[in-house]
Structure formats: C-alpha cells, structure tokens
Protein backbone atom coordinates (compact mmCIF):
# COMPACT_ATOMS: atom_id res chain seq x y z
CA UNK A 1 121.02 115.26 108.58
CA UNK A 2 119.07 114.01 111.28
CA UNK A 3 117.67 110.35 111.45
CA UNK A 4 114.39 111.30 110.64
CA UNK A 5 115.16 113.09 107.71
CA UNK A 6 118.07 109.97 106.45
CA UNK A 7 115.19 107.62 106.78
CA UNK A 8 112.74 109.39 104.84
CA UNK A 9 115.16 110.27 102.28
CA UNK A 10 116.25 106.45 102.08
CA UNK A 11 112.26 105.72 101.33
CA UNK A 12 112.01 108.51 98.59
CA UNK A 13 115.05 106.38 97.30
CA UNK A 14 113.77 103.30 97.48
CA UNK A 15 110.58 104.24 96.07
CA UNK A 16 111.91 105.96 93.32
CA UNK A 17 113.69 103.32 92.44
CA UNK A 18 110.74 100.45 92.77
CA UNK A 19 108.45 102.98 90.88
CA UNK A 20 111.17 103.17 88.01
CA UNK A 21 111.91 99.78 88.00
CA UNK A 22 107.71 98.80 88.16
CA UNK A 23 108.15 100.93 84.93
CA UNK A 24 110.11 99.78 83.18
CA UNK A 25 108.82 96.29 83.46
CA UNK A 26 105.22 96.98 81.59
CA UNK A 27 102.46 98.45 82.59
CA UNK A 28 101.05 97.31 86.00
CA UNK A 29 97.61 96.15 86.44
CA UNK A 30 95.12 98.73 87.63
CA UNK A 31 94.18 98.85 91.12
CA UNK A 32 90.82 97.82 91.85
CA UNK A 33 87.91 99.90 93.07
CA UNK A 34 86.14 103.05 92.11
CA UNK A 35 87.01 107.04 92.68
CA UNK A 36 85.23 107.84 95.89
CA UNK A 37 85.62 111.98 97.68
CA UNK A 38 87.79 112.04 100.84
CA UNK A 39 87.61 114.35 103.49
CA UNK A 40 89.44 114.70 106.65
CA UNK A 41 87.98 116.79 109.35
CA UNK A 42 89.81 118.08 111.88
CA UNK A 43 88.62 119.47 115.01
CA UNK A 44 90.16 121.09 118.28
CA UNK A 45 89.82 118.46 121.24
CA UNK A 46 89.69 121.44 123.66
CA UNK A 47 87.13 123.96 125.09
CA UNK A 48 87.50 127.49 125.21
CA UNK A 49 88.39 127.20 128.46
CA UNK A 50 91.11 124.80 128.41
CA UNK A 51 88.72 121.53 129.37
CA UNK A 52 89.25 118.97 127.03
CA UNK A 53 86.74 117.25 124.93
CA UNK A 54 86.37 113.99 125.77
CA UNK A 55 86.13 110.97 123.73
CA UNK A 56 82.89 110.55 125.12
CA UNK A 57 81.97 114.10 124.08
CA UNK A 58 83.12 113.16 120.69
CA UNK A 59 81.59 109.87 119.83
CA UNK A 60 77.75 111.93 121.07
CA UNK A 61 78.31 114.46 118.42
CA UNK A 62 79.42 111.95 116.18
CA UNK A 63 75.87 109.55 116.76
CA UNK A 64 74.01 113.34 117.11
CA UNK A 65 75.49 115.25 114.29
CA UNK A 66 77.73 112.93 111.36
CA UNK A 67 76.04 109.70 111.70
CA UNK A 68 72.58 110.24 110.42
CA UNK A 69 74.59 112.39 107.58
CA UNK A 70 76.65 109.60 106.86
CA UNK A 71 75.08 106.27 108.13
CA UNK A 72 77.47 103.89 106.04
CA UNK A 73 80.49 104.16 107.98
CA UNK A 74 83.24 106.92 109.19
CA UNK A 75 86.90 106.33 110.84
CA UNK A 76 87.60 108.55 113.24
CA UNK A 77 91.04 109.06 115.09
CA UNK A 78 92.39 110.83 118.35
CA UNK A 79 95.07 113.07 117.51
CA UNK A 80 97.52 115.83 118.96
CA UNK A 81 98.18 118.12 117.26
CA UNK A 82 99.05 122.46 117.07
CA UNK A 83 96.97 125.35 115.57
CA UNK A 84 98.50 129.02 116.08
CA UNK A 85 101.49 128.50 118.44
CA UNK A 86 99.24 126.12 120.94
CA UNK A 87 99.52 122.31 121.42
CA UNK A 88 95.73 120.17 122.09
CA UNK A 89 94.72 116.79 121.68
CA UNK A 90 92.34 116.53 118.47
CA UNK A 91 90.32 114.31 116.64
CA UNK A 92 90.12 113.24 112.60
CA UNK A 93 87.50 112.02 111.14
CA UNK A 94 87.59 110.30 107.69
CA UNK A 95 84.58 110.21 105.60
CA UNK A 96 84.84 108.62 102.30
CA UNK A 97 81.46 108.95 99.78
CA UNK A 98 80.99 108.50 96.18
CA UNK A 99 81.33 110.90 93.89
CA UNK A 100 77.62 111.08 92.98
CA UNK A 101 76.80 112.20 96.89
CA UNK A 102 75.80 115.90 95.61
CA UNK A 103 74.28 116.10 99.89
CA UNK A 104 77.87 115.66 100.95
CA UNK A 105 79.38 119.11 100.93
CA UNK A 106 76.56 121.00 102.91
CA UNK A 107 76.47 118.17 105.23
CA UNK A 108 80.02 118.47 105.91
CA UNK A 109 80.04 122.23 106.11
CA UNK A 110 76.69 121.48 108.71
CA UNK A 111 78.80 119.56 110.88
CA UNK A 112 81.34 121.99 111.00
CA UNK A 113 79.38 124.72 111.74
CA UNK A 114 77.70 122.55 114.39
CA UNK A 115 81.38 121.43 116.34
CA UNK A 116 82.30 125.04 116.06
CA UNK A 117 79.04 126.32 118.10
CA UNK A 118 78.59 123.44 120.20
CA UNK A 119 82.67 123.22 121.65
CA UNK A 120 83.14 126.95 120.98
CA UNK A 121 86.08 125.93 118.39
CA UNK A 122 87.44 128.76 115.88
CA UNK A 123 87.96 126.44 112.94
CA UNK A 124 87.77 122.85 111.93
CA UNK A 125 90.13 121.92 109.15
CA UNK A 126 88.64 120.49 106.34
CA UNK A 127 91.23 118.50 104.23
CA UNK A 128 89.79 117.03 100.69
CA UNK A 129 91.12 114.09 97.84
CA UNK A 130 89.87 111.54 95.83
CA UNK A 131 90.79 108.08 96.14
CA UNK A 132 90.07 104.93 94.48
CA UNK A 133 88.15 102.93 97.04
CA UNK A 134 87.68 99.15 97.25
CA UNK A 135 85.22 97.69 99.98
C-alpha cells in the first residue's frame, strides 16, 4: 500500500471512529447556517493553440462575464489539472447562491458558453451540491 493510500485509509479510520463515537454520545447540535446551491466551474487555462490563459485573462472575464451575474462574491482558484490524456493549468471557480436564485442556472450555463467561445475551450466542467452556508 503506498503512503498515500495508508494515510487516507488511517483518516477513513479515524473518522469512522469519531463519527461513531459523536454517535453514540447524543445527538450533536446542528450546524449553523442555511442550504445554499454550489457550483464549481472548471475551465481549461489553455488556448487552442497551446498559449496559456493568463491570470490576467481570467480575472477580465471574471469582472466582464461572472461578476455582474453574481455581484456578492465568488472564490476562484488556479489549478492543474488533465482532460482527455493532456495535462494544463486550470482555474475553479466557486459560486455559492441561495436556493431561491431561479437566474442562477442560465447565468451559469451563459458563462460557460461565453469561456468556451471566447478561449476556444471544448468544455467547462460544471460540478453541483448543496451546502449549508454560514456568512
């Protein structure tokens, strides 16, 4: 077993064992906060060509294209990661909205559509959740 996988197994362990001991001491107080939608976006950090994206490039669609869509806040992170056998730097973004936002889905699927036509990108993963969100 490599180290990698020893130490994650050790976690799932030790986790298991605080969630069954958490358990079996009562019920645990809820968590604050409210359910709010998650989605992760993730887009190519390269050009068709091979150029890369810059941050730079990244942060003007972001005040062109995702801010005015979502003006109360957004993490975004640079990334590496591989799509279909290749290896590229990336970027995530995180947008978390309340439930309610009924705008949020075609805005999303907007700024896809607009990263894929402006950086000439094949896809941009689109990863959703819900969390409970505290601010």
């Amino acid at each position: 077993m490599t180290t990698r996988r020893a130490t994650v197994a050790w976690l799932v362990g030790a986790l298991m064992l605080g969630l069954t001991s958490a358990s079996a001491a009562g019920t645990a107080a809820p968590s604050p906060g409210e359910q709010y939608k998650r989605t992760e976006l993730y887009f190519g950090g390269n050009l068709q060509n091979g150029t890369p994206i810059t941050p730079a490039q990244f942060e003007s669609f972001l005040d062109a294209e995702v801010t005015p869509a979502f003006p109360d806040g957004l993490t975004w992170i640079q990334a590496h990661g591989q799509w279909k056998g290749g290896k590229e730097d990336s970027y995530v973004l995180i947008l978390l909205y309340p439930l309610s936002d009924r705008a949020a889905n075609r805005e999303i699927e907007e700024i896809r559509r607009d990263y894929k036509s402006q950086f000439g990108q094949q896809s941009v993963l689109r990863a959703d959740s819900t969390d409970k969100v505290s601010f």
